[in-house]
Protein backbone atom coordinates (compact mmCIF):
# COMPACT_ATOMS: atom_id res chain seq x y z
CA UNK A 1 0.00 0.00 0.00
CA UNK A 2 1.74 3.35 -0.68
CA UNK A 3 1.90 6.00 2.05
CA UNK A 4 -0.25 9.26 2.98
CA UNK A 5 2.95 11.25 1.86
CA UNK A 6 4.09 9.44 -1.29
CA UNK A 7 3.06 11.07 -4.71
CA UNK A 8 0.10 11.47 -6.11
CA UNK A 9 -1.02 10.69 -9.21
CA UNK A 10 -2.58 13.60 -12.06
CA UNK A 11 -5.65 12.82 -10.81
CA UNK A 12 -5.59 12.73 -7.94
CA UNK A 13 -3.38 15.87 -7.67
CA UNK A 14 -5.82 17.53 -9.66
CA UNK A 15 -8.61 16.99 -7.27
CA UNK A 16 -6.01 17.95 -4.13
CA UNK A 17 -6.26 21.39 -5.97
CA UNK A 18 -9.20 22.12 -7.00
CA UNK A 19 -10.50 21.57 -3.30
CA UNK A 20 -7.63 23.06 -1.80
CA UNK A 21 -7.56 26.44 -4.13
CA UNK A 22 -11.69 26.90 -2.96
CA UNK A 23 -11.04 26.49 0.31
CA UNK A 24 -7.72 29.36 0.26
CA UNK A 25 -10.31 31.94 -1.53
CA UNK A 26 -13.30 31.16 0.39
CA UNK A 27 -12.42 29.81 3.93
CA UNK A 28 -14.86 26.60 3.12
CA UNK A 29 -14.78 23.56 1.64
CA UNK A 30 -16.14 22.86 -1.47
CA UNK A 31 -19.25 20.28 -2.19
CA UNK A 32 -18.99 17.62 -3.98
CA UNK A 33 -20.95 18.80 -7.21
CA UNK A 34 -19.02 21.57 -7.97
CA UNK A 35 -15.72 19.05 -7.41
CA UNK A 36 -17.69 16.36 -9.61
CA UNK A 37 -18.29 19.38 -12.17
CA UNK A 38 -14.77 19.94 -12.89
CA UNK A 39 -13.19 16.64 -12.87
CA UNK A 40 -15.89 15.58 -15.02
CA UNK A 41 -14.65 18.32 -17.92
CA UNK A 42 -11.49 16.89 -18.08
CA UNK A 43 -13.04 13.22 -17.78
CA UNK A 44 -11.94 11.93 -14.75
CA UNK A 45 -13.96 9.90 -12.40
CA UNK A 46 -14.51 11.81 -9.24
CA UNK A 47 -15.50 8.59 -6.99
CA UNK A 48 -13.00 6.51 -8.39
CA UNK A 49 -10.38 9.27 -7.54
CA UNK A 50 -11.40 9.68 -4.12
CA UNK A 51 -10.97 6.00 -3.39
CA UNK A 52 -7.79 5.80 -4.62
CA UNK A 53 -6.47 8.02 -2.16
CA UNK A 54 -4.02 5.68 0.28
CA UNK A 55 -6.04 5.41 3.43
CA UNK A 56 -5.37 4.50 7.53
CA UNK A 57 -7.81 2.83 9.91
CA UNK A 58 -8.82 -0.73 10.75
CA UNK A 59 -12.46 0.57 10.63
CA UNK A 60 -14.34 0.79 7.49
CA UNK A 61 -16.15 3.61 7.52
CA UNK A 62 -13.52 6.14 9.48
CA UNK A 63 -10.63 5.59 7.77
CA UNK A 64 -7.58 8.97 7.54
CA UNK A 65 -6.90 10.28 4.19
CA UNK A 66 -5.64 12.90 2.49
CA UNK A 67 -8.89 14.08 1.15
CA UNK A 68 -12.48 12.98 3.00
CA UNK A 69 -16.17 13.89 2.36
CA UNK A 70 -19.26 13.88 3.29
CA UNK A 71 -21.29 11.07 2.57
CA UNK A 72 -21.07 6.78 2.98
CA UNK A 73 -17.83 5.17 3.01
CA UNK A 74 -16.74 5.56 -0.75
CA UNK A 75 -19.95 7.69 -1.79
CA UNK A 76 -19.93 11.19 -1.27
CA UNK A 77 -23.30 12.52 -0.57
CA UNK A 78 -23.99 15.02 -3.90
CA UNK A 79 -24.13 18.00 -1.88
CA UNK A 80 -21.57 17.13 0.98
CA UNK A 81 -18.37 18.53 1.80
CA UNK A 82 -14.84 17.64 -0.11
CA UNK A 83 -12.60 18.73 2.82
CA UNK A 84 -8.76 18.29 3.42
CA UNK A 85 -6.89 16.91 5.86
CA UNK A 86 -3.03 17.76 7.07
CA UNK A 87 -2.35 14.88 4.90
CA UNK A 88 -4.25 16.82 1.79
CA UNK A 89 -2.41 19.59 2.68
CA UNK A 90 0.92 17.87 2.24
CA UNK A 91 0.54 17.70 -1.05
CA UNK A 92 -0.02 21.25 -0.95
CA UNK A 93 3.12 21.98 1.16
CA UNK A 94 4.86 24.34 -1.75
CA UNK A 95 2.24 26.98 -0.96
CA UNK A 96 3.39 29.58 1.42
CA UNK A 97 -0.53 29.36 2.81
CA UNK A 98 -0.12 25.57 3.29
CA UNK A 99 2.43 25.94 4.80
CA UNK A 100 1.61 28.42 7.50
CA UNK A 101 -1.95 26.29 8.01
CA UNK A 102 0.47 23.10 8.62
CA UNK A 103 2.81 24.53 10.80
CA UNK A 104 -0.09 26.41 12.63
CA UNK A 105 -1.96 23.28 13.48
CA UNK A 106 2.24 21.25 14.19
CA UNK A 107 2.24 23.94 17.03
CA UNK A 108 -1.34 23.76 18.08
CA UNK A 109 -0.78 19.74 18.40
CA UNK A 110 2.64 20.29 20.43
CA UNK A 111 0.59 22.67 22.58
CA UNK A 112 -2.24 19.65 23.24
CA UNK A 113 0.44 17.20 24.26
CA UNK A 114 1.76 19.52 26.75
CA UNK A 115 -1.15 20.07 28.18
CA UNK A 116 -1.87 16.27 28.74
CA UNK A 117 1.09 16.88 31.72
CA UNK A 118 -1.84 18.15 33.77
CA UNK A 119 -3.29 15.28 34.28
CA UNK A 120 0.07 14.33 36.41
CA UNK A 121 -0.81 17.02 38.92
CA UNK A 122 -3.96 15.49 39.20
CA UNK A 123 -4.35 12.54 40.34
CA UNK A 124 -8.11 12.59 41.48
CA UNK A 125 -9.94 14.99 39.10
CA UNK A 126 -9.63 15.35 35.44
CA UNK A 127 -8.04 18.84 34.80
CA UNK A 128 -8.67 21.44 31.88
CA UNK A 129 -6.24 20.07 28.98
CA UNK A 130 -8.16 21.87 26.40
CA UNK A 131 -5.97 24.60 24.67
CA UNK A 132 -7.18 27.64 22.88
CA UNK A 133 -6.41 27.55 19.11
CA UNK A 134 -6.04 31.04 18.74
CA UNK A 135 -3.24 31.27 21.12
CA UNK A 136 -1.31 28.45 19.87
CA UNK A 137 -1.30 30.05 16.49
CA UNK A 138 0.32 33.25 17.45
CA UNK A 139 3.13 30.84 19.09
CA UNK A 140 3.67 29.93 15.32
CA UNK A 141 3.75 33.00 13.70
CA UNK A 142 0.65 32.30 11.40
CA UNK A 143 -1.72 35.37 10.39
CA UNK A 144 -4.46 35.52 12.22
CA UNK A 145 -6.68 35.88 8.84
CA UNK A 146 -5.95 32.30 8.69
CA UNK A 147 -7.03 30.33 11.78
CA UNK A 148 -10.62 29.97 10.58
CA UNK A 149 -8.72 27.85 8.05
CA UNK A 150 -7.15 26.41 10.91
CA UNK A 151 -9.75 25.80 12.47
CA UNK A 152 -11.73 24.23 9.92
CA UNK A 153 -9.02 21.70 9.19
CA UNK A 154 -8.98 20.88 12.63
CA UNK A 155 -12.50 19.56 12.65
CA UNK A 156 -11.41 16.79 10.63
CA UNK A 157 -7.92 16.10 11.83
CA UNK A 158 -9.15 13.39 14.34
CA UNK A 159 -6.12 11.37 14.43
CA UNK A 160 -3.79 14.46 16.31
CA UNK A 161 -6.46 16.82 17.67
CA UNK A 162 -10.29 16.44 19.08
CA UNK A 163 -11.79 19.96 18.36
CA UNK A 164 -14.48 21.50 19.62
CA UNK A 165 -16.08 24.35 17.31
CA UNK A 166 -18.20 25.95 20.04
CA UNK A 167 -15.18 27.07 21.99
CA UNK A 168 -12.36 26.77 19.42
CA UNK A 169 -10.37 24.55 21.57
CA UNK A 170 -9.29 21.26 21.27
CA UNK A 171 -7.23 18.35 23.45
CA UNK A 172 -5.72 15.74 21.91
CA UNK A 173 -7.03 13.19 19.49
CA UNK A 174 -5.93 9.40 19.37
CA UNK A 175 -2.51 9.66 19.39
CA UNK A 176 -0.57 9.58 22.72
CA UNK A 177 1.35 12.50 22.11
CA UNK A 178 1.54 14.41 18.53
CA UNK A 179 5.15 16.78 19.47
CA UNK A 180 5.75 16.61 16.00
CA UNK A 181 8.05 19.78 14.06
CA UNK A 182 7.44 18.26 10.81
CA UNK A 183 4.26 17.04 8.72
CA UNK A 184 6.07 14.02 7.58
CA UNK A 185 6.47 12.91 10.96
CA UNK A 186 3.47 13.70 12.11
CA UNK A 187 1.83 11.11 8.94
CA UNK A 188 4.18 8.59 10.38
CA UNK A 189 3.19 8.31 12.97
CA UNK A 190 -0.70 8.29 12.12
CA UNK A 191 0.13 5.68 9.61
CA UNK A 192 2.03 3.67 12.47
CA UNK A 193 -1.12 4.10 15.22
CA UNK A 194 -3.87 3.48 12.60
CA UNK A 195 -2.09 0.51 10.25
CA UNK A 196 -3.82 -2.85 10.87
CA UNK A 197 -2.37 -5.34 12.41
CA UNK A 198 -0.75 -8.22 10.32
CA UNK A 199 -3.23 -9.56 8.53
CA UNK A 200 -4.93 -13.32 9.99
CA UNK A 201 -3.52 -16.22 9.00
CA UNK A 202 -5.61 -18.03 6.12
CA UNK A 203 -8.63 -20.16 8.11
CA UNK A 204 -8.20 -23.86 7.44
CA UNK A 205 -11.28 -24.90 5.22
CA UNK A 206 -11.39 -28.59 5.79
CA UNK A 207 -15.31 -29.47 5.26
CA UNK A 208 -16.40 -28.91 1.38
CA UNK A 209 -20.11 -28.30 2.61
CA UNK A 210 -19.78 -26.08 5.84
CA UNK A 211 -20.47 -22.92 4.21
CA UNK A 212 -23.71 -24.46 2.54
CA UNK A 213 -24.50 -25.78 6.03
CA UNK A 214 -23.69 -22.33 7.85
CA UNK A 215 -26.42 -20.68 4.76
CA UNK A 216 -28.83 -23.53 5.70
CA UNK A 217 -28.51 -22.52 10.04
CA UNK A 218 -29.07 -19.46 9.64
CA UNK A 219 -32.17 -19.86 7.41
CA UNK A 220 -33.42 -22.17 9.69
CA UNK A 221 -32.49 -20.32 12.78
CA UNK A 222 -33.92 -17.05 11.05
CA UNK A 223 -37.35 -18.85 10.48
CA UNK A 224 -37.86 -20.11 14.21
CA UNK A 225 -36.79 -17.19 15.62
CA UNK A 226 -38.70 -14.37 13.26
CA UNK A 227 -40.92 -16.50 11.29
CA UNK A 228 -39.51 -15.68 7.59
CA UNK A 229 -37.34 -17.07 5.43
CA UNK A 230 -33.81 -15.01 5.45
CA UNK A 231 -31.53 -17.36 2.73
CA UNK A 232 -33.19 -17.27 -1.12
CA UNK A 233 -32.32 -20.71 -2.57
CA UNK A 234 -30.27 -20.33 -5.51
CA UNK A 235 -30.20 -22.72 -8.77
CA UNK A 236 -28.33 -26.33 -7.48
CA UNK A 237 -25.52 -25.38 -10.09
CA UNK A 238 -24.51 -22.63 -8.75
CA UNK A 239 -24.66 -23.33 -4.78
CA UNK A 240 -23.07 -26.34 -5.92
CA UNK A 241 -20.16 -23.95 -6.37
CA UNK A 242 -19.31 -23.21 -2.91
CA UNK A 243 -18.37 -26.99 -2.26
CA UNK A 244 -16.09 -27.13 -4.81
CA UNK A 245 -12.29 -26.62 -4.85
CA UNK A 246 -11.32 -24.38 -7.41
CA UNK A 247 -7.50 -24.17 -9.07
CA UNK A 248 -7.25 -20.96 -10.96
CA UNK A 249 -8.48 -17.48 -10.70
CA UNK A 250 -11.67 -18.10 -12.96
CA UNK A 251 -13.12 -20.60 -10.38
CA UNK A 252 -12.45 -17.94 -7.40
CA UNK A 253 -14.57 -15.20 -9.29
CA UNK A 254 -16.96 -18.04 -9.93
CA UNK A 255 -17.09 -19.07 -6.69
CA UNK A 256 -17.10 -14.96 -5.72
CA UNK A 257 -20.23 -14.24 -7.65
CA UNK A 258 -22.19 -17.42 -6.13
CA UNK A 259 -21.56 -16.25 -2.65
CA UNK A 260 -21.87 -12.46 -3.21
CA UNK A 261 -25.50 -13.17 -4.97
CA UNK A 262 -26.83 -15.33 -2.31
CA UNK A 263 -25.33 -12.49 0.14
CA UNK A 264 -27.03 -9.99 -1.78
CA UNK A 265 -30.32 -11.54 -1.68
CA UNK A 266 -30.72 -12.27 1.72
CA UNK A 267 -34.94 -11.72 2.11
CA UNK A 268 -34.26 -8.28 4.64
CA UNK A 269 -37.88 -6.27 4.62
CA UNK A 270 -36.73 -2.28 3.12
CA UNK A 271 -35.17 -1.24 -0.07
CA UNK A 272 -32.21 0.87 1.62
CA UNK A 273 -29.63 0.78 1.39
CA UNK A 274 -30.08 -1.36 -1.53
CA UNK A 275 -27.73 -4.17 -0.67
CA UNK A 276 -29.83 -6.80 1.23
CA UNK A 277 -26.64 -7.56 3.63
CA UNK A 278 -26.80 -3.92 4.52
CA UNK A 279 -29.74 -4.43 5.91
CA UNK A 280 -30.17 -7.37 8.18
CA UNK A 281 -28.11 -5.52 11.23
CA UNK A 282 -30.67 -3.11 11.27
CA UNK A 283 -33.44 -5.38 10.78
CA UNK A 284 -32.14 -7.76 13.47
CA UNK A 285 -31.85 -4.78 16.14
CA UNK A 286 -35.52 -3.47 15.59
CA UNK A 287 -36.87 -7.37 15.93
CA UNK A 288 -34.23 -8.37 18.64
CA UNK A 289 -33.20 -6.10 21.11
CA UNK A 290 -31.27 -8.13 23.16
CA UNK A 291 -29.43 -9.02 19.62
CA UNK A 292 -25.31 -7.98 20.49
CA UNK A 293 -25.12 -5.60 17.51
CA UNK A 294 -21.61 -5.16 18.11
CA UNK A 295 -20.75 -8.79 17.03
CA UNK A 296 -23.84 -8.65 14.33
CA UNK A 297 -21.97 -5.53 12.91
CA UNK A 298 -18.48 -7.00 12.77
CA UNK A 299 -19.46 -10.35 11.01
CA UNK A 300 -21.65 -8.44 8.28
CA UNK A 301 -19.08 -6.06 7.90
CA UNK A 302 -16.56 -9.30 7.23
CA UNK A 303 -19.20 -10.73 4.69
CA UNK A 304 -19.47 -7.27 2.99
CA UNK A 305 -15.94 -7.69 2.20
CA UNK A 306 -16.53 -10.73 -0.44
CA UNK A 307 -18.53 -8.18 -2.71
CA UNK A 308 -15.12 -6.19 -2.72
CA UNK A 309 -13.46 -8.95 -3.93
CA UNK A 310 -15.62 -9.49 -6.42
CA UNK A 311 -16.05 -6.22 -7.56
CA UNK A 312 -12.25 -5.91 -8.03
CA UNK A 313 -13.06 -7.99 -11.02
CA UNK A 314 -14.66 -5.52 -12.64
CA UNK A 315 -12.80 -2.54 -11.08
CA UNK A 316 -9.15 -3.87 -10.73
CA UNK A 317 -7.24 -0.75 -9.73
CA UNK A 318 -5.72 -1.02 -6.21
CA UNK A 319 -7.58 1.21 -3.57
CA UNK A 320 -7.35 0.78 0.19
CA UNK A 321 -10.90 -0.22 0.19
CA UNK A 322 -9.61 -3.93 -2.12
CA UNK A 323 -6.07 -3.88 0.45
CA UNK A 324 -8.27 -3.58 3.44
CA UNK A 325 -10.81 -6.20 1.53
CA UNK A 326 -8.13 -8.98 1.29
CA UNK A 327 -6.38 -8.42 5.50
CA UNK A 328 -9.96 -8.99 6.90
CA UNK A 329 -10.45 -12.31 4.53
CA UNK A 330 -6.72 -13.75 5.16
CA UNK A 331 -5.39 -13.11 1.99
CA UNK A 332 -2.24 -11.78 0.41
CA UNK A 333 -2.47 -8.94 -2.23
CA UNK A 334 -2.27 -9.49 -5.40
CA UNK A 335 -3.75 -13.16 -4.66
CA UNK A 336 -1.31 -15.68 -6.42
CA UNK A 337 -2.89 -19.45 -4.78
CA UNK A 338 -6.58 -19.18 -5.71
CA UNK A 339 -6.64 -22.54 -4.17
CA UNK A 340 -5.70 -21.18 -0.28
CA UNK A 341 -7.65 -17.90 -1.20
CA UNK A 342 -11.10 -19.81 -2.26
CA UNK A 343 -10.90 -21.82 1.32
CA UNK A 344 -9.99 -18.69 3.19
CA UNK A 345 -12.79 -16.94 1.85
CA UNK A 346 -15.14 -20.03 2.28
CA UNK A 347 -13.99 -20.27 6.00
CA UNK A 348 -14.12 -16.88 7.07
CA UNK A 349 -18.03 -16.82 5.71
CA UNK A 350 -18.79 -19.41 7.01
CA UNK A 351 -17.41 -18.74 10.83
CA UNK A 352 -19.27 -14.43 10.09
CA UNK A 353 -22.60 -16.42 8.95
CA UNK A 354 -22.55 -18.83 12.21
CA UNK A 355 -22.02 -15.90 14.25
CA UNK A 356 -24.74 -14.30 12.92
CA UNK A 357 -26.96 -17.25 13.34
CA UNK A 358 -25.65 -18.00 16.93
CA UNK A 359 -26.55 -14.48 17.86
CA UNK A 360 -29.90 -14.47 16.56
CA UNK A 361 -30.26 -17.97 18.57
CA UNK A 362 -28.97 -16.16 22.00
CA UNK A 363 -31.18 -13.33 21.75
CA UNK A 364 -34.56 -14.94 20.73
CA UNK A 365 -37.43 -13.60 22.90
């Protein structure tokens, strides 16, 4: 996966400054259909350009990048926000404006670990380690017609600094300490606290028909528990496919599109979001209350990850989406034993459809 500071590409550069000259004239970031509008004249794909953007975060939908918006995890909501980040403004760094934001918000971050010492002095009540943004600035030399911009990138840049926009203050965000003099280092070590662990060893797949079985629980389980069918039986031929071994990378995409379809239509009551796995956690929750949504969320989150896989098909540049896609399933990227990869996928399924089934079970009225 490349880094939050490498290069970007034309595109993506592009898009870097387009959002990033807006936001020096204007003090706000642009929305996404004005973005959309000018990519689009010199034919780039504005969603496709977004995702490519190297990404940090173990959780799906909060993930640190150089650019962010407003809207689902890789669909910006039409009119949302295209916003920066320190990282966006990296790429940015030559401006003398960037520069003074960057070095504004360095300072303002030094400030917020320094404040943290409070808490030493206090061993029985939590102290004040919030720290006034305006005050840091002028420790940095910055114009002051600038820390609205400051400010504004600060709302986003959860990784070094929790702000609060009633009071402009802020304490510090997730790192432990962010006494940083440079942005490089300060992407380090974002990149080093959010990175995923290494990824999990493939799952051993040793049952052909455990994934079929896990389908059929579930159904079952589904049917005692709230009276409808969940699992829509697809053609013999093609759940036959999930039994079989495959050897080469047609009979993983095969085997990709069987699972994905029967995934996709699950029988969930709604029509959004569209994707029938999308909705069974909240369709569980309202009918079970006692349901652990936590675990629910985490194993449909895991399954969700197959129709990444198979989209990648279709859609085969890299994005940290597809990397992120292949840690949570066991498998190496680019996939080279389709073999290993089919029974990883197969067992990691089959263990996210159990839970889901064994959850339903333990919280049936």
């Amino acid at each position: 996966m490349t880094g939050l500071a490498d290069p970007l590409d034309d595109e993506q550069q592009y898009l870097v400054d387009v959002v990033w000259s807006t936001f020096v004239e204007h003090g706000e970031f642009p929305k996404f259909f004005y973005v959309n509008h000018l990519m689009r004249r010199r034919r780039h794909d504005t969603v496709a350009v977004l995702n490519s953007f190297p990404a940090v975060g173990t959780v799906l939908t909060h993930r640190y990048r150089a650019v962010g918006w407003w809207g689902t995890d890789h669909n910006p909501d039409h009119d949302g926000v295209v916003f920066l980040t320190v990282a966006g403004l990296y790429h940015v760094q030559d401006d003398p404006v960037a520069e003074m934001i960057s070095r504004g918000l360095l300072v303002f971050m030094r400030e917020l670990t320094k404040a943290q010492d409070r808490i030493l002095d206090s061993p029985f009540a939590m102290p004040d380690v919030e720290v006034d943004l305006a005050t840091s600035v002028t420790r940095a030399e910055a114009k002051g017609g600038y820390v609205g911009h400051m400010a504004t990138i600060a709302e986003q840049e959860w990784p070094g600094i929790r702000y609060n926009k009633g009071n402009n203050t802020g304490r510090l965000g997730m790192l432990a300490d962010a006494d940083f003099s440079t942005v490089a280092d300060y992407l380090a070590a974002v990149t080093a606290t959010l990175s995923p662990p290494e990824p999990p060893a493939a799952l051993p797949y040793a049952e052909p028909r455990a994934l079929l079985r896990a389908f059929n629980f579930l159904d079952v389980t589904t049917e005692l528990v709230l009276g409808h069918q969940l699992v829509s039986r697809p053609p013999m031929d093609r759940s036959s496919l999930l039994a079989q071994d495959i050897e080469d990378e047609a009979g993983f995409q095969a085997g990709l599109v069987v699972l994905t379809d029967i995934l996709r239509d699950l029988q969930v009551p709604g029509r959004a979001p569209a994707s029938a796995l999308g909705r069974l956690e909240g369709h569980l929750v309202r009918h079970l209350p006692a349901i652990d949504q936590a675990a629910v969320q985490q194993a449909v989150e895991l399954l969700d990850q197959v129709r990444v896989l198979r989209n990648s098909a279709v859609h085969p540049k890299p994005s940290a989406r597809l990397l992120a896609a292949h840690q949570a399933l066991g498998l190496t990227f680019p996939v080279r034993d389709f073999t290993a990869a089919w029974d990883s996928v197969r067992a990691h399924a089959e263990r996210a459809l159990s839970r889901v089934q064994e959850e339903i079970q333990a919280a049936r009225p």
